[in-house]
PDB file of N, CA and C in Angstrom:
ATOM      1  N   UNK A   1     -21.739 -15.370  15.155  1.00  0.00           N
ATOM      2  CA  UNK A   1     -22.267 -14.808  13.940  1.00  0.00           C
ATOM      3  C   UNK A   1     -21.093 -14.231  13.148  1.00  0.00           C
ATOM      4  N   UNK A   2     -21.146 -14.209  12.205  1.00  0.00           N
ATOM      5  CA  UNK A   2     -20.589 -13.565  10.902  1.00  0.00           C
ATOM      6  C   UNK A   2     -21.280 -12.745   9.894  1.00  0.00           C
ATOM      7  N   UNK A   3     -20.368 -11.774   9.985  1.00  0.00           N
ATOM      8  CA  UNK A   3     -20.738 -10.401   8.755  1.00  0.00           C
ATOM      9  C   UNK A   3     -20.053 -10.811   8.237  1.00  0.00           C
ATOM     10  N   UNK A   4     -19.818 -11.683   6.615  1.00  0.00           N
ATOM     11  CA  UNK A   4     -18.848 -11.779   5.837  1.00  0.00           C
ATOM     12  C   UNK A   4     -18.487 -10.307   4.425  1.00  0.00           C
ATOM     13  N   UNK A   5     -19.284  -9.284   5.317  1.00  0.00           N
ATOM     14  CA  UNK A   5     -19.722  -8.169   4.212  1.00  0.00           C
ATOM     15  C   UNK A   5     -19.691  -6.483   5.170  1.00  0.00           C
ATOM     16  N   UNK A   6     -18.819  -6.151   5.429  1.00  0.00           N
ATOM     17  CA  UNK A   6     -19.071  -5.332   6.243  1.00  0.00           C
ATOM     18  C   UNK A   6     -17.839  -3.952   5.879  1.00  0.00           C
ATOM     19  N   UNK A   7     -18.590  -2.741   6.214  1.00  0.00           N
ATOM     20  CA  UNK A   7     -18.059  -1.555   5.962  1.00  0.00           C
ATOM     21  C   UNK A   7     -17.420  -0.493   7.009  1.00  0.00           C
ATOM     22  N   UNK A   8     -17.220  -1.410   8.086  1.00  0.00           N
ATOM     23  CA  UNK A   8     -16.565  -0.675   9.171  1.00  0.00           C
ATOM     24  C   UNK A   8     -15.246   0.792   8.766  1.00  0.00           C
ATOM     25  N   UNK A   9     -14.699  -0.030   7.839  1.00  0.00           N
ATOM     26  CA  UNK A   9     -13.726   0.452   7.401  1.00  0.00           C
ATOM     27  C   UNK A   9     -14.059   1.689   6.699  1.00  0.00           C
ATOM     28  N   UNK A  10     -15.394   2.197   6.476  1.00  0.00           N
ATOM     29  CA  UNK A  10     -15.319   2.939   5.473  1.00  0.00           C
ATOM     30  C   UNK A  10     -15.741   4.763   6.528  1.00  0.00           C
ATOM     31  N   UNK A  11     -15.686   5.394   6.005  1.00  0.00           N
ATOM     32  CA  UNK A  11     -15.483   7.394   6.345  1.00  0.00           C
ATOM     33  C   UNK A  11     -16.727   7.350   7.617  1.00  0.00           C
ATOM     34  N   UNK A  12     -17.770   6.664   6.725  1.00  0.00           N
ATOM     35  CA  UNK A  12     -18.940   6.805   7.850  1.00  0.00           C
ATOM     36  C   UNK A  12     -18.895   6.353   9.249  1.00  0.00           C
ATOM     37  N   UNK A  13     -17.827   5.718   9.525  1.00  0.00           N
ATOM     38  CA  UNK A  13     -17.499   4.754  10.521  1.00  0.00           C
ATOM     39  C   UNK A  13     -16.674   5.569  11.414  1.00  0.00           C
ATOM     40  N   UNK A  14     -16.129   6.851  10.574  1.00  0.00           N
ATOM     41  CA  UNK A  14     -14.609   7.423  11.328  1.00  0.00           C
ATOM     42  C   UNK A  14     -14.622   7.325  13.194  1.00  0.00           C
ATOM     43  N   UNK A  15     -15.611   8.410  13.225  1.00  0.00           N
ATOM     44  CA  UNK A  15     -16.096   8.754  14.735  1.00  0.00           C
ATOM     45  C   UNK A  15     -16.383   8.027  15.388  1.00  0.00           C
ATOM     46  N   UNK A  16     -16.897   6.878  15.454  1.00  0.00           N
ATOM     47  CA  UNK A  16     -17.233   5.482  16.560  1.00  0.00           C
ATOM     48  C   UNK A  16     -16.727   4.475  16.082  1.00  0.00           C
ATOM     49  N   UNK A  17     -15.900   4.134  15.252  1.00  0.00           N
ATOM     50  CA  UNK A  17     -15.312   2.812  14.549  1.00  0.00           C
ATOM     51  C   UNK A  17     -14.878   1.481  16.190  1.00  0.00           C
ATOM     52  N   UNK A  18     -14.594   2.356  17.063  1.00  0.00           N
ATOM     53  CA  UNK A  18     -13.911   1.188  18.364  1.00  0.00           C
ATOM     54  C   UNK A  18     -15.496   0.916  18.742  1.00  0.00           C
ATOM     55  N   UNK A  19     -16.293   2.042  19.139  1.00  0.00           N
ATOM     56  CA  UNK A  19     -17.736   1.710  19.568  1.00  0.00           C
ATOM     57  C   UNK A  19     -17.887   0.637  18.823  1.00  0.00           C
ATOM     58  N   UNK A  20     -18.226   0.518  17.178  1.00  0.00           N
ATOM     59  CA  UNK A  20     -19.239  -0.102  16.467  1.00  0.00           C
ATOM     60  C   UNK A  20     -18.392  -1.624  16.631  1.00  0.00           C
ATOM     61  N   UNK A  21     -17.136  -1.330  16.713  1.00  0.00           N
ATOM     62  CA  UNK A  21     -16.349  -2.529  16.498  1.00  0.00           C
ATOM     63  C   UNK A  21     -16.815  -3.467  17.809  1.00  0.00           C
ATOM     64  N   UNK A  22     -16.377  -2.613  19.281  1.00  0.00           N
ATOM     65  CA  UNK A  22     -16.608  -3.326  20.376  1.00  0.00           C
ATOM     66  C   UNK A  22     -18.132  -3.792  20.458  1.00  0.00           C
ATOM     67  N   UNK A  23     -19.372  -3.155  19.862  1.00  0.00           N
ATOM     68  CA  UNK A  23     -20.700  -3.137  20.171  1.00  0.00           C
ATOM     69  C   UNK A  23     -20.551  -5.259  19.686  1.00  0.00           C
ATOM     70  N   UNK A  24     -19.868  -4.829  18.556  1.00  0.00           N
ATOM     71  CA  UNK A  24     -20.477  -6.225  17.562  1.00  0.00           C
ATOM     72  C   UNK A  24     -19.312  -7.081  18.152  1.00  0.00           C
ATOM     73  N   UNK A  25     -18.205  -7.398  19.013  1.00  0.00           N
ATOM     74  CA  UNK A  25     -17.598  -8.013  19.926  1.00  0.00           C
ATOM     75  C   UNK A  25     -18.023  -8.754  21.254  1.00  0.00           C
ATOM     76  N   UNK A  26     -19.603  -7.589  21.231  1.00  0.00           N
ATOM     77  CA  UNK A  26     -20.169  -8.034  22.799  1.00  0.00           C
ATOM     78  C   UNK A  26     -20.998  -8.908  22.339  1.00  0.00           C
ATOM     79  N   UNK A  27     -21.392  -8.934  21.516  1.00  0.00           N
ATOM     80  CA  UNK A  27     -22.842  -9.789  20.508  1.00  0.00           C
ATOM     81  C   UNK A  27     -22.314 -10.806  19.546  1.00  0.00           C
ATOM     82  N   UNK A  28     -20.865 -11.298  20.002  1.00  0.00           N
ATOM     83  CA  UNK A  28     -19.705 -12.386  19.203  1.00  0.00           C
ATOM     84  C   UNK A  28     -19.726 -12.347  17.876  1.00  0.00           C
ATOM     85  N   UNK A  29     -20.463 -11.332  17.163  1.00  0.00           N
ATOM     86  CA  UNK A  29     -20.013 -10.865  15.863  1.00  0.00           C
ATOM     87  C   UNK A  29     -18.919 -11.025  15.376  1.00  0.00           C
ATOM     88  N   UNK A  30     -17.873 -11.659  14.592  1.00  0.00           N
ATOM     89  CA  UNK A  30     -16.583 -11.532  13.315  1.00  0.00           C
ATOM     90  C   UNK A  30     -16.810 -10.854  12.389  1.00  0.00           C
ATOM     91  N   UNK A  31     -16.299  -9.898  11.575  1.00  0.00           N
ATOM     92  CA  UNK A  31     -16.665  -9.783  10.389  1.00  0.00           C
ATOM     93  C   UNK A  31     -15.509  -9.472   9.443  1.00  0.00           C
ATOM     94  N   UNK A  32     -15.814  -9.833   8.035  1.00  0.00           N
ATOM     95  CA  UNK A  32     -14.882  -8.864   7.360  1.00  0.00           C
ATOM     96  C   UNK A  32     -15.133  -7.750   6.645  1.00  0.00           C
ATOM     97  N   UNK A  33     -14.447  -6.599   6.758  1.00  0.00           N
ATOM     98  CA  UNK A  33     -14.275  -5.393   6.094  1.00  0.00           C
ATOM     99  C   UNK A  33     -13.759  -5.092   5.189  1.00  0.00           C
ATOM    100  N   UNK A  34     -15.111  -4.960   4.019  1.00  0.00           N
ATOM    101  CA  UNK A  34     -14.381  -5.201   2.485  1.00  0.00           C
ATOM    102  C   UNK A  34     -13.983  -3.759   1.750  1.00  0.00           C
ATOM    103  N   UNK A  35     -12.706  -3.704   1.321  1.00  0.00           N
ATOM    104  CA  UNK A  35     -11.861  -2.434   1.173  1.00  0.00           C
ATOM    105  C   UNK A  35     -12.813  -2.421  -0.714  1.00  0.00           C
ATOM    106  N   UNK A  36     -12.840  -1.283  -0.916  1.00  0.00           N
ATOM    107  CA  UNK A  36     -12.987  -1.117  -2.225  1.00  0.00           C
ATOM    108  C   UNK A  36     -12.677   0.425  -2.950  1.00  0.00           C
ATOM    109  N   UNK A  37     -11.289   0.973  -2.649  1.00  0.00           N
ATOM    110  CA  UNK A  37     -10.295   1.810  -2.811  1.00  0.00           C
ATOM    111  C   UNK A  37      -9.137   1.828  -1.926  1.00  0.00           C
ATOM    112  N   UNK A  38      -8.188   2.431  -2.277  1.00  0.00           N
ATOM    113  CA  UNK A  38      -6.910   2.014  -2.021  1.00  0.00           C
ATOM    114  C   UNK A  38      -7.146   2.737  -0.538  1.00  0.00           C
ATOM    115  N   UNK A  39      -7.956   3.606   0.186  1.00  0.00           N
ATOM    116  CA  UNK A  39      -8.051   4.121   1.464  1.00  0.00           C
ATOM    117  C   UNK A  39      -8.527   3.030   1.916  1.00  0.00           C
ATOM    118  N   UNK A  40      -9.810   2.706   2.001  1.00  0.00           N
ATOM    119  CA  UNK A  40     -11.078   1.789   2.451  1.00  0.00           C
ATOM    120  C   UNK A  40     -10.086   0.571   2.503  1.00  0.00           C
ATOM    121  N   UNK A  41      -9.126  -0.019   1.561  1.00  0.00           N
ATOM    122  CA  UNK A  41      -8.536  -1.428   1.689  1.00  0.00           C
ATOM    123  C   UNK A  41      -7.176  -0.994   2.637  1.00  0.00           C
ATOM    124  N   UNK A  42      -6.773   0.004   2.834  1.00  0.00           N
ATOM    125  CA  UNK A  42      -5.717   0.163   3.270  1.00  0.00           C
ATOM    126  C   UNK A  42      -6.482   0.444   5.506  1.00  0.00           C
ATOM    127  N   UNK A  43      -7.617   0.749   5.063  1.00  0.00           N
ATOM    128  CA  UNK A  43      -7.908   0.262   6.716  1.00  0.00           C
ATOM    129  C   UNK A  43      -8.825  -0.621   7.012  1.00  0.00           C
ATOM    130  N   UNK A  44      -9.490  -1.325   6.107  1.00  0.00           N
ATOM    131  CA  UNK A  44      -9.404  -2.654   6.221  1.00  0.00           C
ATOM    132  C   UNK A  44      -8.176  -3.786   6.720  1.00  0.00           C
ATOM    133  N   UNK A  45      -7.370  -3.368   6.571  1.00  0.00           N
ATOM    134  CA  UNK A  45      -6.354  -4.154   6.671  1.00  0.00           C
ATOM    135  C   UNK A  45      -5.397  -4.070   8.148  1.00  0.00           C
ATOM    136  N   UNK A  46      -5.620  -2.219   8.439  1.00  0.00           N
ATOM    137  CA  UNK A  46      -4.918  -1.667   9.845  1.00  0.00           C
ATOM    138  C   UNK A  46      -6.126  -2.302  10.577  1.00  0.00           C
ATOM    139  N   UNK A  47      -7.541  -2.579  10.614  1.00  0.00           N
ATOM    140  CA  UNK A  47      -8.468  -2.694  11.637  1.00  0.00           C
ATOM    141  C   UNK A  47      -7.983  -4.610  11.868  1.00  0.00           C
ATOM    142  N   UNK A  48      -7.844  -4.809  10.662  1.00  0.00           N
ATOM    143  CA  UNK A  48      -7.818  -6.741  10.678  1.00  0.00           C
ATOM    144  C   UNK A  48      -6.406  -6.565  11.546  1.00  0.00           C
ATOM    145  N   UNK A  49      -5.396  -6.258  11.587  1.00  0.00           N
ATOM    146  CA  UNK A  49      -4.468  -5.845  12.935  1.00  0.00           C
ATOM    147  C   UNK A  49      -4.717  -5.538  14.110  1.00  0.00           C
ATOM    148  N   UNK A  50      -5.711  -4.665  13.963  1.00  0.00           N
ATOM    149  CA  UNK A  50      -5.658  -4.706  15.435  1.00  0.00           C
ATOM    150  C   UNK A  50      -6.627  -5.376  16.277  1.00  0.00           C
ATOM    151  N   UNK A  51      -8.017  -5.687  15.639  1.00  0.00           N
ATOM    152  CA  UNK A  51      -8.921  -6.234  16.350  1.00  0.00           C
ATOM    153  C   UNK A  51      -8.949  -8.053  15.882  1.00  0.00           C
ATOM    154  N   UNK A  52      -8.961  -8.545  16.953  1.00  0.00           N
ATOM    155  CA  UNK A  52      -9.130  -9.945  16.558  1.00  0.00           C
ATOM    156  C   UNK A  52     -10.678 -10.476  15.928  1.00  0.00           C
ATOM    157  N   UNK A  53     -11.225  -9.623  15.694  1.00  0.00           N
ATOM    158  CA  UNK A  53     -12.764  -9.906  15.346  1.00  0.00           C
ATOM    159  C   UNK A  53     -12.732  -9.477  14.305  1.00  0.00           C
ATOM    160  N   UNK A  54     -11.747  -8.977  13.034  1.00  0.00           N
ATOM    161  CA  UNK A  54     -11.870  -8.627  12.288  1.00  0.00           C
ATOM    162  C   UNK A  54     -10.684  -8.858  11.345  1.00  0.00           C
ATOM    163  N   UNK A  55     -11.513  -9.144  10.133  1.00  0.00           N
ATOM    164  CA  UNK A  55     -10.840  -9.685   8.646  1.00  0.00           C
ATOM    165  C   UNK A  55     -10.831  -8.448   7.286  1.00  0.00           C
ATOM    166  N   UNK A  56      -9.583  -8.857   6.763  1.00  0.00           N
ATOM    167  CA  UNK A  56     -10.086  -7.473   6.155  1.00  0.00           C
ATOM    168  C   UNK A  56     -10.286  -8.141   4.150  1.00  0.00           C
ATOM    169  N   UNK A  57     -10.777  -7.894   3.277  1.00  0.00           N
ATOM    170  CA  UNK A  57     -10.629  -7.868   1.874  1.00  0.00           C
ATOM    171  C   UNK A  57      -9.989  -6.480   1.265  1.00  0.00           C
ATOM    172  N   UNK A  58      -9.369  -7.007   0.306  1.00  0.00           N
ATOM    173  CA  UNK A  58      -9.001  -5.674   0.082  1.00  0.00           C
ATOM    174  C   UNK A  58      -9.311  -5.412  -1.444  1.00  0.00           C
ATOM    175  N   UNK A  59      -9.886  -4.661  -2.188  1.00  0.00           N
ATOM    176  CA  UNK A  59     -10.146  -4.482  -3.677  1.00  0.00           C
ATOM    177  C   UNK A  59     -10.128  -3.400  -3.656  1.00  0.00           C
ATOM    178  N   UNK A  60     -10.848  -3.390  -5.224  1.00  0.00           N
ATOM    179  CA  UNK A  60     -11.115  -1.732  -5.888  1.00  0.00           C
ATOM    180  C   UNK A  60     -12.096  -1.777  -6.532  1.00  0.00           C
ATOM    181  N   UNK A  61     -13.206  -1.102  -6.827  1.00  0.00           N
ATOM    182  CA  UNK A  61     -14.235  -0.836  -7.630  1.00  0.00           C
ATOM    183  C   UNK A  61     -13.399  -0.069  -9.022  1.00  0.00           C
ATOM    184  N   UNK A  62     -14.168  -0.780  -9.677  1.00  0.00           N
ATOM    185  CA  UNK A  62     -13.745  -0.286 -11.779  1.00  0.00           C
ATOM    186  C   UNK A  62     -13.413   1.356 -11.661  1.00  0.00           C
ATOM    187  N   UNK A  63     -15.038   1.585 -11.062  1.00  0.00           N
ATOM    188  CA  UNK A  63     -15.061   3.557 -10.791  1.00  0.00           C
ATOM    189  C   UNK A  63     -13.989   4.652 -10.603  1.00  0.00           C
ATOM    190  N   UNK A  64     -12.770   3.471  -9.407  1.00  0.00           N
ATOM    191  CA  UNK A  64     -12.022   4.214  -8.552  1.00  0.00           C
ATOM    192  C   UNK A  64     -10.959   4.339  -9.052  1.00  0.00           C
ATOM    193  N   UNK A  65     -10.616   3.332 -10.408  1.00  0.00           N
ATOM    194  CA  UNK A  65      -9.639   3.051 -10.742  1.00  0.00           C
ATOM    195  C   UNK A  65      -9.302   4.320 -12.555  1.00  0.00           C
ATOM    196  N   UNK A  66     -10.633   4.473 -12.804  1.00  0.00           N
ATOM    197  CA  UNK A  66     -10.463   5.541 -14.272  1.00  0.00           C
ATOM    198  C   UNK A  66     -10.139   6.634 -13.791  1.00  0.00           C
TER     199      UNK A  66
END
């Protein structure tokens, strides 16, 4: 399976991010983790390093950028 849409990366995730990551590893889940500020894309990108189950996008929402 594939999450081609996924928010691992984001604050809500801080505290169990290896849990949620490994949970969806046991259940052959991939996904990618789509960054949309320069934090959110900037660990999008450390998680697509370290876990092989994971891809990262990296953007910005219009919002983040005014």
């Amino acid at each position: 399976m594939f999450d081609a849409h996924a928010h691992v990366n984001s604050s809500d995730f801080k505290l169990d991010t290896d849990e949620v990551i490994n949970r969806a590893r046991q259940k052959s889940v991939t996904m990618v983790n789509v960054g949309y500020q320069l934090s959110t894309s900037q660990r999008a990108v450390a998680l697509s390093e370290k876990y092989d189950i994971c891809y990262s996008s990296v953007g910005l929402q219009p919002f983040h950028v005014m």
